[in-house]
Protein backbone atom coordinates (compact mmCIF):
# COMPACT_ATOMS: atom_id res chain seq x y z
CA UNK A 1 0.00 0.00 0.00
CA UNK A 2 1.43 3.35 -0.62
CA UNK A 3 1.68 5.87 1.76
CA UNK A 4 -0.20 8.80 2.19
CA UNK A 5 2.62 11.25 0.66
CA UNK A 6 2.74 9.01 -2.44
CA UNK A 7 -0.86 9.07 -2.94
CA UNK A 8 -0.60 12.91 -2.76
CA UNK A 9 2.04 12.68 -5.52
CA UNK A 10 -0.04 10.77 -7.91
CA UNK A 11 -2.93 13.10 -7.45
CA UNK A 12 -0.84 15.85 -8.47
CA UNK A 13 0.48 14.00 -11.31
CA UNK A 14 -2.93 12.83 -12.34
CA UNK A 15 -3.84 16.31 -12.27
CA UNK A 16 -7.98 15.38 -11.92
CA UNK A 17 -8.96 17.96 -8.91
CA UNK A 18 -12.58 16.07 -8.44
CA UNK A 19 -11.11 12.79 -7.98
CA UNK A 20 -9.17 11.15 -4.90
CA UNK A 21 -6.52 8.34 -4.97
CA UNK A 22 -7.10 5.26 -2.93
CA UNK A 23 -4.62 2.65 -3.96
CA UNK A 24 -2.54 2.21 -7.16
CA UNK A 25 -0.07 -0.63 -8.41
CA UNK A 26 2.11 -1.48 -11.03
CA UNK A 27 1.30 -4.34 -13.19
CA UNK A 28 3.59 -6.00 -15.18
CA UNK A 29 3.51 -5.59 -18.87
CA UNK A 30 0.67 -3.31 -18.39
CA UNK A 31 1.52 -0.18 -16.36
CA UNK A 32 -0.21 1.27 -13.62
CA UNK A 33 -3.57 0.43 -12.39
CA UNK A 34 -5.03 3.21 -9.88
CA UNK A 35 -8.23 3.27 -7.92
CA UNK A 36 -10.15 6.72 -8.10
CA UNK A 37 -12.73 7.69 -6.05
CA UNK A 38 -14.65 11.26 -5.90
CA UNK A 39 -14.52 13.35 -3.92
CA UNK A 40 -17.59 14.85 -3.97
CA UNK A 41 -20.50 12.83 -2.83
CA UNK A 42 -22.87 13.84 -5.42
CA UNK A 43 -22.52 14.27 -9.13
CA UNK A 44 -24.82 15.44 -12.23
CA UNK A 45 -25.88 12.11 -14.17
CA UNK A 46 -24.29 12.68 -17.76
CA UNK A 47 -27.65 11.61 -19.29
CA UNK A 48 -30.44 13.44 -17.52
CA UNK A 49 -28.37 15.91 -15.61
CA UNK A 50 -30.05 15.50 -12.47
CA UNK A 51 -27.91 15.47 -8.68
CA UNK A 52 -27.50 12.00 -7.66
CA UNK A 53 -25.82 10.46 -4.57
CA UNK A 54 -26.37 7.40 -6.44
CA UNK A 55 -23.92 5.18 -8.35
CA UNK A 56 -25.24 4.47 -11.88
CA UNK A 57 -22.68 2.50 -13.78
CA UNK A 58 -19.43 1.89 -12.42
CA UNK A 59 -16.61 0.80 -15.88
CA UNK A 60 -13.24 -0.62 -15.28
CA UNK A 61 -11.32 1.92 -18.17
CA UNK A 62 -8.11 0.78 -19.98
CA UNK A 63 -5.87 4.30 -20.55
CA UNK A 64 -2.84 3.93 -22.73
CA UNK A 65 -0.37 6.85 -23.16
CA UNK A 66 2.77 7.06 -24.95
C-alpha cells in the first residue's frame, strides 16, 4: 500500500482535482492500475443531468499513453 505522501504525488500528477486516490499498483507488462474515487459525494448524471448520490454504472477503463 502506498503511503499517504505518495498518494498525494499521484494526485498531483494525475492532475484530476474532483477525484481522490485510494490505492494504485504497477502491473507488469501493463503499467499502472489506480483506484479513483470522488470526492464529492454527489454528481450530475451525464444523461439526464439531475444530482444524484447514487452510483449508476461503475466501468473498469483501460488508458494507454505514450
Amino acid at each position: 500500500m502506498p503511503s499517504l505522501g505518495q498518494l498525494k504525488l499521484m494526485e498531483n500528477l494525475l492532475h484530476l482535482p474532483q477525484m481522490k486516490v485510494l490505492d494504485y499498483t504497477s502491473v507488469e507488462e501493463v503499467g499502472m492500475m489506480v483506484h479513483l474515487a470522488a470526492k464529492q459525494p454527489k454528481a450530475a448524471c451525464p444523461r439526464c443531468g439531475k444530482q444524484s448520490e447514487k452510483l449508476h454504472q461503475n466501468h473498469w477503463f483501460l488508458v494507454r499513453d505514450l
